[in-house]
Protein backbone atom coordinates (compact mmCIF):
# COMPACT_ATOMS: atom_id res chain seq x y z
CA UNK A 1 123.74 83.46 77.35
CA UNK A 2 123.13 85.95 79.89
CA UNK A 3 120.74 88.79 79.69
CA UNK A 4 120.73 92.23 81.18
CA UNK A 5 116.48 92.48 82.12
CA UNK A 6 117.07 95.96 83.95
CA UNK A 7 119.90 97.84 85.62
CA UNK A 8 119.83 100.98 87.24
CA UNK A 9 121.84 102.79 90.10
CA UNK A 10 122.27 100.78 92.73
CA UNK A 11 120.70 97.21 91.33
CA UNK A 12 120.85 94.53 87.89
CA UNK A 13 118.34 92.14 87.18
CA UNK A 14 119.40 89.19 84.45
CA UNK A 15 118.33 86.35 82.54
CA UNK A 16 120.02 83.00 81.96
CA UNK A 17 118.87 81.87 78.14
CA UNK A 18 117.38 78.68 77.80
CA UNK A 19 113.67 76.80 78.21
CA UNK A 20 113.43 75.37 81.68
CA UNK A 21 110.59 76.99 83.25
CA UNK A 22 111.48 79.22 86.40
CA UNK A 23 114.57 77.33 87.52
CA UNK A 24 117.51 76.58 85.92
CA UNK A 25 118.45 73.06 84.58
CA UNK A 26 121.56 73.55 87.24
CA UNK A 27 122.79 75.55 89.68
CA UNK A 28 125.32 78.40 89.58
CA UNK A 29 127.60 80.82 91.34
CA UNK A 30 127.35 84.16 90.34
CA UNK A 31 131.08 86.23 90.33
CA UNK A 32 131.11 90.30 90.28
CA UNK A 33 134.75 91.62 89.25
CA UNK A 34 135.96 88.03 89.93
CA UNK A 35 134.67 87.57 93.05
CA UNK A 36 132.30 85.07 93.87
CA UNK A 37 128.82 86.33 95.21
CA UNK A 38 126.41 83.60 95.55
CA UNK A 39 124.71 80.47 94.64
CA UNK A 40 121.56 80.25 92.50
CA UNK A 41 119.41 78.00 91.02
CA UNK A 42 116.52 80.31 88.89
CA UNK A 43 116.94 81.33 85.27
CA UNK A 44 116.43 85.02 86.52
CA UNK A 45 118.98 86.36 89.52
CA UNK A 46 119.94 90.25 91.14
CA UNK A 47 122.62 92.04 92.12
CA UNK A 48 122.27 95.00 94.46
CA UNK A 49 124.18 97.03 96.87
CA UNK A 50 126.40 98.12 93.25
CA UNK A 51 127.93 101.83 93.34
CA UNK A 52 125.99 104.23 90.62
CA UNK A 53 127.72 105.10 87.31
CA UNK A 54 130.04 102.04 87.55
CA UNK A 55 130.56 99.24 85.07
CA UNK A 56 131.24 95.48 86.34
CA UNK A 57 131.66 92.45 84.78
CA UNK A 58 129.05 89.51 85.98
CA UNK A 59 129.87 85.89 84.86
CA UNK A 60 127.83 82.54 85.87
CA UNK A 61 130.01 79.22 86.21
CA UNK A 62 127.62 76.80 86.51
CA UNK A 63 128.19 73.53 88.42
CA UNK A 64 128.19 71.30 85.30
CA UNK A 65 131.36 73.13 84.00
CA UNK A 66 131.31 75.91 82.00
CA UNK A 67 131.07 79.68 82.29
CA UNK A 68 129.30 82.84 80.63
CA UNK A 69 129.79 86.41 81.26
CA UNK A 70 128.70 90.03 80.43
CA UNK A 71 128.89 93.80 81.35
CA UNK A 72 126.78 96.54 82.74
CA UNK A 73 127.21 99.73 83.48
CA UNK A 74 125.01 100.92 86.23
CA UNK A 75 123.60 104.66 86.04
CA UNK A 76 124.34 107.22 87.44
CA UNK A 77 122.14 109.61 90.42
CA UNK A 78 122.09 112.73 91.45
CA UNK A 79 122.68 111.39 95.54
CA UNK A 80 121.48 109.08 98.01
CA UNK A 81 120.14 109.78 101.23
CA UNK A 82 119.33 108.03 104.43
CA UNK A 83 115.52 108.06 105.19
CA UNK A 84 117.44 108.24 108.84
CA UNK A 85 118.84 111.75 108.36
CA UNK A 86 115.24 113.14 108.01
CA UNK A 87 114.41 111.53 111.59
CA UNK A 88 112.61 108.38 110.35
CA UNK A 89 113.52 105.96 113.44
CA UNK A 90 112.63 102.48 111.93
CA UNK A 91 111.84 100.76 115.11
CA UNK A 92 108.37 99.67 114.21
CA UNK A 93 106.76 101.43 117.04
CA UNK A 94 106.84 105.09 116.46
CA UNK A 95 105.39 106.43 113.43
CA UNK A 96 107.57 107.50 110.31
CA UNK A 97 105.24 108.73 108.16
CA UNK A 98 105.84 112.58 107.94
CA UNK A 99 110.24 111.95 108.33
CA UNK A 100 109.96 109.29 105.11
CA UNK A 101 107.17 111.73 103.06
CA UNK A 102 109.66 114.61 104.04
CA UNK A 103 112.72 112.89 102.48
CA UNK A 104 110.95 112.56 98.85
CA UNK A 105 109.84 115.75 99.03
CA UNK A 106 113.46 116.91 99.36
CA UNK A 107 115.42 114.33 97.27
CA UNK A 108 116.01 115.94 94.08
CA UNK A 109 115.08 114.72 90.27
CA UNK A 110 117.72 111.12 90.08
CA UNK A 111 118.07 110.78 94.04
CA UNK A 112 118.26 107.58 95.87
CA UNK A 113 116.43 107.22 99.24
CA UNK A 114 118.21 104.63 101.41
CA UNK A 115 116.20 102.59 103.75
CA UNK A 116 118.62 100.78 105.87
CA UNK A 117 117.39 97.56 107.89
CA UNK A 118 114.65 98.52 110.94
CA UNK A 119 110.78 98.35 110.25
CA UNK A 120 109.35 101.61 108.91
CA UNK A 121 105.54 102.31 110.43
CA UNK A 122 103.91 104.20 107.88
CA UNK A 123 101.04 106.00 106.95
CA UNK A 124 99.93 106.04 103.14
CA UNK A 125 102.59 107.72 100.64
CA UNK A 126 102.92 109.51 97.53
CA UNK A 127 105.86 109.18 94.88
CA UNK A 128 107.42 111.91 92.58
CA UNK A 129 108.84 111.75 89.22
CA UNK A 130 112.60 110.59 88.66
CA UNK A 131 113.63 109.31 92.16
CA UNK A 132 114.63 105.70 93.57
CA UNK A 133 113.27 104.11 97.04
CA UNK A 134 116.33 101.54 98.04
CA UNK A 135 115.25 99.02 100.59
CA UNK A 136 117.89 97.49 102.11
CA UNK A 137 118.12 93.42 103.44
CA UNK A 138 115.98 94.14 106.43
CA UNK A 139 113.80 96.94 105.96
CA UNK A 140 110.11 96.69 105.93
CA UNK A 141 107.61 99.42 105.18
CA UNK A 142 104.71 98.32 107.33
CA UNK A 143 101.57 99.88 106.80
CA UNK A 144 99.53 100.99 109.83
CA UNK A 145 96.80 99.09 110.66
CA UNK A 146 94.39 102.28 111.49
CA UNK A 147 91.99 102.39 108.68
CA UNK A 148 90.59 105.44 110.10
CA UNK A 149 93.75 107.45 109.76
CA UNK A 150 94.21 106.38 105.91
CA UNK A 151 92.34 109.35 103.57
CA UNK A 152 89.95 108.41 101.29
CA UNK A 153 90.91 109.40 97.59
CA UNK A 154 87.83 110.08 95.44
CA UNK A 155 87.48 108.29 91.47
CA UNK A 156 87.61 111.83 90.52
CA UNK A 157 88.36 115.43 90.40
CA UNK A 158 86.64 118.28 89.51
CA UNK A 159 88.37 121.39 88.38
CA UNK A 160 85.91 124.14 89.53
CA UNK A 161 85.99 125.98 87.10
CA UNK A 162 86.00 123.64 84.16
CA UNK A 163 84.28 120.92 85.11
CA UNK A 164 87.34 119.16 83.96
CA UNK A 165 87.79 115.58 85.51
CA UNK A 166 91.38 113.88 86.41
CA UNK A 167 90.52 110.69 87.57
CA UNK A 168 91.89 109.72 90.60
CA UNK A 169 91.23 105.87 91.66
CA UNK A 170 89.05 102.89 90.98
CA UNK A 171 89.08 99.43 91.97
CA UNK A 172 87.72 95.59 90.01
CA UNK A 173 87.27 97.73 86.52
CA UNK A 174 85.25 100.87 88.06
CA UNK A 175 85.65 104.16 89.08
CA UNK A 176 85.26 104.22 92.87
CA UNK A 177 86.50 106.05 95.69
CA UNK A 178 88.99 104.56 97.40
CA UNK A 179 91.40 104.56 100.64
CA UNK A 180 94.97 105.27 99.79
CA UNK A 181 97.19 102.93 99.02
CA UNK A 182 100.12 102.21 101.39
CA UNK A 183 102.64 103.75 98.34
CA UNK A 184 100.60 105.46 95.87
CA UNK A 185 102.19 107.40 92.35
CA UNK A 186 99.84 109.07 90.17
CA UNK A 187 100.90 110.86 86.82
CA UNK A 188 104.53 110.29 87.95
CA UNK A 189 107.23 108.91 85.65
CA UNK A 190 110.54 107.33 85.96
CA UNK A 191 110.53 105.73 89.26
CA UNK A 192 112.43 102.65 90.35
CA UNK A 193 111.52 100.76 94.18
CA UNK A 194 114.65 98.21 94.86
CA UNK A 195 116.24 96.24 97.14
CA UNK A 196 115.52 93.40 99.29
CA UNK A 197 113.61 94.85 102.13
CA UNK A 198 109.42 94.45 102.01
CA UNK A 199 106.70 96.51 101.35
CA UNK A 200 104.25 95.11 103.96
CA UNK A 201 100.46 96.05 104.05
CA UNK A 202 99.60 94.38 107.46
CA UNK A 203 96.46 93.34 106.06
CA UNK A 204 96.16 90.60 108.74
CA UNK A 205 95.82 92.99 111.36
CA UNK A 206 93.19 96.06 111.97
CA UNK A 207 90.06 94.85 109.87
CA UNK A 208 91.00 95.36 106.21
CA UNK A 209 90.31 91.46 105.80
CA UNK A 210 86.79 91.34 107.75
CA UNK A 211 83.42 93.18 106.80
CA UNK A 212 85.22 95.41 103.85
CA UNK A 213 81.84 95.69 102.02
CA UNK A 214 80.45 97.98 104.43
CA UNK A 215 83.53 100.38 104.45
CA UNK A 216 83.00 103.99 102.73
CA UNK A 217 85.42 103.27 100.41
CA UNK A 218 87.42 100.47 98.78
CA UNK A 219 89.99 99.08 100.44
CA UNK A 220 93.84 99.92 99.13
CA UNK A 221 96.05 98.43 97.88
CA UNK A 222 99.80 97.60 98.75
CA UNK A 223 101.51 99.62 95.49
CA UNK A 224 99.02 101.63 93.75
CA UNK A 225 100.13 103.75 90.46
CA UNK A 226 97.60 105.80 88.44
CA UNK A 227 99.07 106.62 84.75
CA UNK A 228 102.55 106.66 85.42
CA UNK A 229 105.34 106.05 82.97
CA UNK A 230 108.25 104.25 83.29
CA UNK A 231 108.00 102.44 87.04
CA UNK A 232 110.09 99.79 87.75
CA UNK A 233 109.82 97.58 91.09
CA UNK A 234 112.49 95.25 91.78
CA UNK A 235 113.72 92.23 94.06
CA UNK A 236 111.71 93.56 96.55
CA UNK A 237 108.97 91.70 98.85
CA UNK A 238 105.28 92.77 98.70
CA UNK A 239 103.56 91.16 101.43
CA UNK A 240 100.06 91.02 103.44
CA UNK A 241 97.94 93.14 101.45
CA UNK A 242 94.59 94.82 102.48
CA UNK A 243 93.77 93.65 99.11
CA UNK A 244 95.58 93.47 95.80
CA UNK A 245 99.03 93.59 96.24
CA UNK A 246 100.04 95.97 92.55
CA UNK A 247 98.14 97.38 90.72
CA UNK A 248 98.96 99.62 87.85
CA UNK A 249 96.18 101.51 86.43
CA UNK A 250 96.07 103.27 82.90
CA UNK A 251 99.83 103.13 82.82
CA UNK A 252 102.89 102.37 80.35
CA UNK A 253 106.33 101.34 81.24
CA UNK A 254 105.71 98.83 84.32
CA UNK A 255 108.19 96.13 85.14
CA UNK A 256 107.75 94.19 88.26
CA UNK A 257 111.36 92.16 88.29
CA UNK A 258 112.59 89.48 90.71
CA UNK A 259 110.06 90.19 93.78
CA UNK A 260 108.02 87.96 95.44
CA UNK A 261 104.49 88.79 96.71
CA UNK A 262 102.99 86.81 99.68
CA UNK A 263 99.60 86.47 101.47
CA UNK A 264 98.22 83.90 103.15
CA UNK A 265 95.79 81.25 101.14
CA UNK A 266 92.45 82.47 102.92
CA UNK A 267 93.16 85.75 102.24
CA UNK A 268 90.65 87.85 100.29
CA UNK A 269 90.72 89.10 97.11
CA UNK A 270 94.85 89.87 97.48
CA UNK A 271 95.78 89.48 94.07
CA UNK A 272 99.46 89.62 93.14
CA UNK A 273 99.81 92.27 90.24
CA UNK A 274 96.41 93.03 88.89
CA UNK A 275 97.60 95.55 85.26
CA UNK A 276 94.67 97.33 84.83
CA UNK A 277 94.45 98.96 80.89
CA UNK A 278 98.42 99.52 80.75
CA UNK A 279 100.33 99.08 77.87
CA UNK A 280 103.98 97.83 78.06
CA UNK A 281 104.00 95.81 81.26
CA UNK A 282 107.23 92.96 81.95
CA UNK A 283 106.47 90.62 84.74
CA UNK A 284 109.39 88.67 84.83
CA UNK A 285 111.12 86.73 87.74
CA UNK A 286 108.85 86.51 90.30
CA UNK A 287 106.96 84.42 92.71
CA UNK A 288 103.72 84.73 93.84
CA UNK A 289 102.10 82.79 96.55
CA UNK A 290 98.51 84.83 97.20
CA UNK A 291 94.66 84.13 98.43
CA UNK A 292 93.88 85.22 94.92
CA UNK A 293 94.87 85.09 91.36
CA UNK A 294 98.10 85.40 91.45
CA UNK A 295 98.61 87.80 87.78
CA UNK A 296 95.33 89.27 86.66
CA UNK A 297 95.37 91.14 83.32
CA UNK A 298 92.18 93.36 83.14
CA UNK A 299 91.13 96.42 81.41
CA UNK A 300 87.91 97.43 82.98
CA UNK A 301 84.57 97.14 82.81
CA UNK A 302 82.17 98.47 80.19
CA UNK A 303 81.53 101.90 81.77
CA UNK A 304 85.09 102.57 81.60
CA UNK A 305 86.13 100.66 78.61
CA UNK A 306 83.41 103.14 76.85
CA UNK A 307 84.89 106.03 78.57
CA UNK A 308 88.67 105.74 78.20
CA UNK A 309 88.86 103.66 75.58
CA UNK A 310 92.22 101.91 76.66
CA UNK A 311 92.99 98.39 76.11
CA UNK A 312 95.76 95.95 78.24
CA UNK A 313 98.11 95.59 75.40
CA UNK A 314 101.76 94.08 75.04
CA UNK A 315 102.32 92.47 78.39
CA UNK A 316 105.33 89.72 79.24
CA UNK A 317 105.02 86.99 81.71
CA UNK A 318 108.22 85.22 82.05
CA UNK A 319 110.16 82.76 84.26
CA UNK A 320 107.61 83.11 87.33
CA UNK A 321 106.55 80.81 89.82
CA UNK A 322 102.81 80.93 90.51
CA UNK A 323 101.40 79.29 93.73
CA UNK A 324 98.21 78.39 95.66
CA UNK A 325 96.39 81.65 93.95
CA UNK A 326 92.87 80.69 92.45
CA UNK A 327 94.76 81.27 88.99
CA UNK A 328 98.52 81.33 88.24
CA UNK A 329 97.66 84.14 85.20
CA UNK A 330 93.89 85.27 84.49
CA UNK A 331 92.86 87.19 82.13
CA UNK A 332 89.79 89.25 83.07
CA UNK A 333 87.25 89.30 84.02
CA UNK A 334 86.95 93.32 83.94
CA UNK A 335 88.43 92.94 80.09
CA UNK A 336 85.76 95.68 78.69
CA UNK A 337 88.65 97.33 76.68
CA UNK A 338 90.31 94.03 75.48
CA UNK A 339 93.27 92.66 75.38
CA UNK A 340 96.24 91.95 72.68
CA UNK A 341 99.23 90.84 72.33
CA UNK A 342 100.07 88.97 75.28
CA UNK A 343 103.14 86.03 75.87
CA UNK A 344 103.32 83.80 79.01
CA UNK A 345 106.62 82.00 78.60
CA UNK A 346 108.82 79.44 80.71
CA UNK A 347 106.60 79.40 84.09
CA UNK A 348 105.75 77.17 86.24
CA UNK A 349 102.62 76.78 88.43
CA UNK A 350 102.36 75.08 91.68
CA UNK A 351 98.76 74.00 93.26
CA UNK A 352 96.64 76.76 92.26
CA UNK A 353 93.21 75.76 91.73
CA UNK A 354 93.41 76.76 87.72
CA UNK A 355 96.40 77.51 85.77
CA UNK A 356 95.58 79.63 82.72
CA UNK A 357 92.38 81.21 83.65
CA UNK A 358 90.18 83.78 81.28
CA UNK A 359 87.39 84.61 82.08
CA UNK A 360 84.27 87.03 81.18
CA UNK A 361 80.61 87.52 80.65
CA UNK A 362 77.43 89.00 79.14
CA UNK A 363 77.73 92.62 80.03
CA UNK A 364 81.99 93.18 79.59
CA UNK A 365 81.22 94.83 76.17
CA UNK A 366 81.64 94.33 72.13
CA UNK A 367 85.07 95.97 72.97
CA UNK A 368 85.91 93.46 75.16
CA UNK A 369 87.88 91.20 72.41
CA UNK A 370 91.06 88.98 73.57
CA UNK A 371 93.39 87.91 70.97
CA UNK A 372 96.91 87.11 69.78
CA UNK A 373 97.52 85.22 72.96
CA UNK A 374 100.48 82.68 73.67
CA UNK A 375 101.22 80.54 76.64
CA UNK A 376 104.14 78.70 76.08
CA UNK A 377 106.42 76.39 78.03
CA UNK A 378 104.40 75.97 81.27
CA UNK A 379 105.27 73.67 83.83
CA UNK A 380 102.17 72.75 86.42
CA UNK A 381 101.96 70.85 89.18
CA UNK A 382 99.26 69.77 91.17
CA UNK A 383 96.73 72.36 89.40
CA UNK A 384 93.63 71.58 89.78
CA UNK A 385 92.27 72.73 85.91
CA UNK A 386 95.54 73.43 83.58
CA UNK A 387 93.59 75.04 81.21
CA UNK A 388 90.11 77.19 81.55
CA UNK A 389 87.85 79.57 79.29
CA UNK A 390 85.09 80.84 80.63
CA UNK A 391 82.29 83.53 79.17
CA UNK A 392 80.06 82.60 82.03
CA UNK A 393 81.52 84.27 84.91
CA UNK A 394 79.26 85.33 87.43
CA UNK A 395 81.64 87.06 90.36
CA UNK A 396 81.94 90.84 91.02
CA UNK A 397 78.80 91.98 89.72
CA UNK A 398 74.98 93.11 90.98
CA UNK A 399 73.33 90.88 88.45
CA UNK A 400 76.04 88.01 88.85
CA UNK A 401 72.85 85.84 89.08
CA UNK A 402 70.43 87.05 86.80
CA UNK A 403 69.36 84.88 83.55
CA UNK A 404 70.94 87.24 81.42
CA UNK A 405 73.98 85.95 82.53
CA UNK A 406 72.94 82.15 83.29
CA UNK A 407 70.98 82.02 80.79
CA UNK A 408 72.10 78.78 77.73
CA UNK A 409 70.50 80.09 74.91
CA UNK A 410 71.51 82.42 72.31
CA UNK A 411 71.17 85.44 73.23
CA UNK A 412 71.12 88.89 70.36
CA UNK A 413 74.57 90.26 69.86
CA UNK A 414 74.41 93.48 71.03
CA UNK A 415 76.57 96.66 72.56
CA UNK A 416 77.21 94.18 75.51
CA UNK A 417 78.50 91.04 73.89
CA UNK A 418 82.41 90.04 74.45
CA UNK A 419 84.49 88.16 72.32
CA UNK A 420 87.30 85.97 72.57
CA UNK A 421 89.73 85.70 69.56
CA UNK A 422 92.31 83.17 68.93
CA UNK A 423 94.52 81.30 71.96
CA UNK A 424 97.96 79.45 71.69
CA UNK A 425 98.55 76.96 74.69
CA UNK A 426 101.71 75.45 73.50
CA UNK A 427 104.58 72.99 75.34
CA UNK A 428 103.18 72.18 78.57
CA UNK A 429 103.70 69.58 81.30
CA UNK A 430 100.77 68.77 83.84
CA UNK A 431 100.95 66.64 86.65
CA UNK A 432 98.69 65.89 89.21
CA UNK A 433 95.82 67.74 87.96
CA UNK A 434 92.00 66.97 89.27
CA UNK A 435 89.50 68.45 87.73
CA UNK A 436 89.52 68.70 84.10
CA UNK A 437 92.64 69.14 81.84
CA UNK A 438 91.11 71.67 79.53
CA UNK A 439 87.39 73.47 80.24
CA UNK A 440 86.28 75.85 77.12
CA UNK A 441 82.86 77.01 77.69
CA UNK A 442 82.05 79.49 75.33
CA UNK A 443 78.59 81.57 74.18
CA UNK A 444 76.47 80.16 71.85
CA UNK A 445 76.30 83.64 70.14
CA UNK A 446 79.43 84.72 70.81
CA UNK A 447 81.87 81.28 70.40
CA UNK A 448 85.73 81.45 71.36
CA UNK A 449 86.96 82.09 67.88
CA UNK A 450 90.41 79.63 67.22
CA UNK A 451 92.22 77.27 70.36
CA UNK A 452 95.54 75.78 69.43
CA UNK A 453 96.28 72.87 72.18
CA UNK A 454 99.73 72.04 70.80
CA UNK A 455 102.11 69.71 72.24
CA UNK A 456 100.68 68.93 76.02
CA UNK A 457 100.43 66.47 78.83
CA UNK A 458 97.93 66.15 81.44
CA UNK A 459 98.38 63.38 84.29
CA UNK A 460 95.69 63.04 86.62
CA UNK A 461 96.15 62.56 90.37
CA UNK A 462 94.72 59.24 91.58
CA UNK A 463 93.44 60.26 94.47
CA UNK A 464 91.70 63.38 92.54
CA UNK A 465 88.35 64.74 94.08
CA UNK A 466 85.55 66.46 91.96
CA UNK A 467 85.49 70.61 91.43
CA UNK A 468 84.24 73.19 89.72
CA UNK A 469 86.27 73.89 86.70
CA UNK A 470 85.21 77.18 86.16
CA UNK A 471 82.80 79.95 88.12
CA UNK A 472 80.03 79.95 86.90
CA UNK A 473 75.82 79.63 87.20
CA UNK A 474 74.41 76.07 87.47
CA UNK A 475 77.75 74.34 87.04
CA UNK A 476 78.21 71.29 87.82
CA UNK A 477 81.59 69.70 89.74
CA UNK A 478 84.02 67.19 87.76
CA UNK A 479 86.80 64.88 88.24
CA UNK A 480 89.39 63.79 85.66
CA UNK A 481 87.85 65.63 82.57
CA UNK A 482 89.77 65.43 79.72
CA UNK A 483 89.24 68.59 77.55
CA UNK A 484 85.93 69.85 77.07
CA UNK A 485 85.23 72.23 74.22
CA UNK A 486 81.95 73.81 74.28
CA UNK A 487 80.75 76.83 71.56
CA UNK A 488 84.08 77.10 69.83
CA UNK A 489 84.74 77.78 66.25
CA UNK A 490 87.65 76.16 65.38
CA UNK A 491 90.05 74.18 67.56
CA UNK A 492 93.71 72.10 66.89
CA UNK A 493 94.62 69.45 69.36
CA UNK A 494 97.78 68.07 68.23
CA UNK A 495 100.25 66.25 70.25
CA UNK A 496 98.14 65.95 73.20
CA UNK A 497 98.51 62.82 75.72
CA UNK A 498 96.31 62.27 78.78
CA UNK A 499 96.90 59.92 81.88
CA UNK A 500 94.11 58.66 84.38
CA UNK A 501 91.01 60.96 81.97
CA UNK A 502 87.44 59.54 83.30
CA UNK A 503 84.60 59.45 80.23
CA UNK A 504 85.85 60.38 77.03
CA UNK A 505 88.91 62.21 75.99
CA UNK A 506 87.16 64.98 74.04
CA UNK A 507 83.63 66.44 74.70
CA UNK A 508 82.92 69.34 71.61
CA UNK A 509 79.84 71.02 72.14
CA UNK A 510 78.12 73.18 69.58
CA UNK A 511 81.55 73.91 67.94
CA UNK A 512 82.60 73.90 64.08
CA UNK A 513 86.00 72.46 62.81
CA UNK A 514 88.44 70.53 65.32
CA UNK A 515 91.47 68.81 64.34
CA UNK A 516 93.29 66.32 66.19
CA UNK A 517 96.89 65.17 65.55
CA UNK A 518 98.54 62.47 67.72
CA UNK A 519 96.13 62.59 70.33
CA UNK A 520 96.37 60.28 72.99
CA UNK A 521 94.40 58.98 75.79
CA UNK A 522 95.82 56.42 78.61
């Protein structure tokens, strides 16, 4: 069965129904009207170039035999205009800034700004309300690789006669000033960037990647959008960042839909998508292949979790391939304000160094809970950890080293103590993992509350080499751990087989009820 995942002017975005993760069990040709459009071989596939306010019929025969169908009706748009007829020149040599920030200005409320192929070299820009950027095969927005000519945007405003604040940007769960971001939206709704052109942040050139701890402000990122509604980014490329890639901050509404985002391996800190206290966000289609994590859900740290009060809460991770990141999907570790109600379904992860990665610390906050949690139907390869829990991470903060964080004793609860909730790992295939299968390494006053490990395989590479499992003080490297539980209330392990596991098959440390079903060991 085919499902329609978004459609809108000029572009669709559908689902093929089933439970491979990320690609399809076959290929397929995709027809439009009857006519044949291409070959595919992904459970998730786009059509674009489609006429606004049009209906079509779409039908998949795949190569097995056999056929399914459905129909859309794109909507309609007020007009579409060439970024060309405002004198943007494309040639990757003159600037375009002011011509492209002209046409939005002008495009009225359900316009379509065309970008046809040529390279675009841009400045920073700003989005309105109820308008679509279309980014034809071909065209790149490159961002300019002049730091000095990109304005700095403070955390805040202050109305002068109020003393009202409207925050304004932040940046790893704080309020900080911070350089623009290459396309920027802020309290904007109803926005839409397709096609199959790039957005590319050119982060390998100028010095966005070298000696960034000494600019006056944080660096930007590639797509930037401060509490908007409604945005919707798809089949495009985000590429190069001069550090995260997307990152949607106190929104609702965000679906990032058939794009991949690309950086190169050494890369720093260029995150994929990093959701920052949104609610409502659909990841679903996409490939990542990033120097960092490539999904990281987060929702501040305590300062702001205290101040706004504002949770990450029903997000969707579906049918996306995940590569050489430090983490296919983390959770954390700015997590101040918690998060719920969270699914990652069909995936598949290729040679990142840990697959399902949460993480926090002393400090995030008694707000900080994560529950009802699912990962479901993963498919890893070649991953060095499958499965990690951490509550001892010790990255991103002034007293990352301190004993208050190291520290192995019980410590009081307090104001500052997280909590993790329950966790659902669930129908997963690992090969060629290195490390440890599963690393759980909770606080001894603060204990992961339930784990389900239902239904998994781990085979170790033979040729593995020892590594950290998780980031943490005083750790210690491994190689072929089975799964290690350490403070953890309750834990099921059911239909669980591991392959080439040195030392036992379960370590439980400090933790209260675990029950094992068909649990093997080879």
């Amino acid at each position: 069965m085919i499902q329609i995942v978004y459609c809108g002017s000029s572009s669709a975005c559908l689902e093929l129904d089933g439970s491979a993760p990320y690609y399809a069990g076959s290929g397929y040709t995709v027809l439009v009207d009857g006519t044949e459009r291409f070959s595919c071989g992904t459970n998730v596939f786009s059509l674009f170039g489609l006429r606004p306010g049009t209906e079509y019929a779409v039908a998949v025969r795949f190569e097995g035999g056999g056929e399914e169908s459905v129909r859309l009706a794109t909507r309609p748009e007020a007009c579409c205009a060439s970024v060309r007829d405002f004198g943007a020149l494309g040639d990757g040599v003159h600037e375009d800034t002011a011509a492209i920030q002209a046409a939005i200005a002008f495009l009225p409320e359900g316009g379509r700004l065309w970008f046809p192929a040529g390279t675009y070299l841009t400045l920073p820009l700003s989005l309105k309300s109820h308008i679509t950027l279309d980014l034809d095969q071909g065209a790149v927005l490159l961002g300019s690789a002049d730091r000095a000519r990109y304005p700095i945007v403070p955390s805040v405003t202050v109305d002068p006669l109020t003393g009202a604040e409207t925050p304004q940007a932040g940046f790893e769960g704080q309020e900080f000033p911070c350089y623009q971001s290459l396309i920027q939206a802020s309290y904007a709704e109803d926005i839409a960037i397709v096609g199959r052109g790039a957005i590319d942040g050119n982060g390998q050139n100028g010095d966005w990647w070298r000696d960034f701890d000494s600019f006056p402000a944080k660096r930007p990122r590639v797509v930037f959008l401060n509490r908007t509604k409604n945005v919707t980014l798809h089949g495009i490329t985000v590429r190069n960042g001069p550090s995260w890639h997307v990152h949607p901050f106190y929104s609702q509404g965000f679906s990032m839909l058939d794009c991949l985002v690309d950086a190169p391996k050494d890369s720093p800190n260029t995150d994929g998508i990093d959701p920052e206290s949104c609610d409502g966000v659909n990841i679903v289609g996409c490939r990542f292949s990033v120097g960092d994590d490539c999904v990281a859900v987060k929702s501040g740290k305590i300062d702001m979790a205290r101040k706004y009060k504002t949770p990450a809460d029903h997000h969707v991770i579906r049918n996306c391939l995940m590569e050489f990141g430090h983490g296919a999907v983390t959770l954390g570790s700015e997590l101040s304000a918690g998060i719920r109600n969270l699914s990652v379904t069909r995936c598949y992860f290729r040679q990142t160094d840990r697959g399902l990665r949460i993480k926090t610390r002393r400090g995030r906050g008694r707000d900080s809970v994560i529950d009802n949690v699912l990962f479901d139907n993963i498919r890893m390869d070649q991953v060095l950890t499958p499965i990690v829990i951490n509550m001892w991470y010790n990255c991103c903060d002034p007293d990352r080293y301190s004993e208050y964080v190291w520290c192995r004793d019980p410590l009081p609860v307090d104001g500052r103590t997280p909590r993790m909730g329950a966790f659902a790992f669930r129908n997963m295939e690992c090969t060629g993992a290195e490390v440890a299968a599963c690393y759980i390494d909770g606080l001894p006053e603060s204990p992961v509350d339930r784990v389900e490990l239902e239904n998994i395989t781990v085979d170790f590479a033979s040729d593995a080499k020892p590594g950290m499992p998780s980031m943490r003080n005083h750790n210690e490297a491994r190689c072929r751990m089975g799964l290690y539980l350490e403070n953890v209330r309750e834990a099921v392990v059911k239909g669980v087989r591991l392959s080439g596991v040195e030392g036992k098959a379960l370590t439980a440390v400090n933790c209260g009820n675990i029950e094992t079903r068909d649990f093997e060991e080879n």
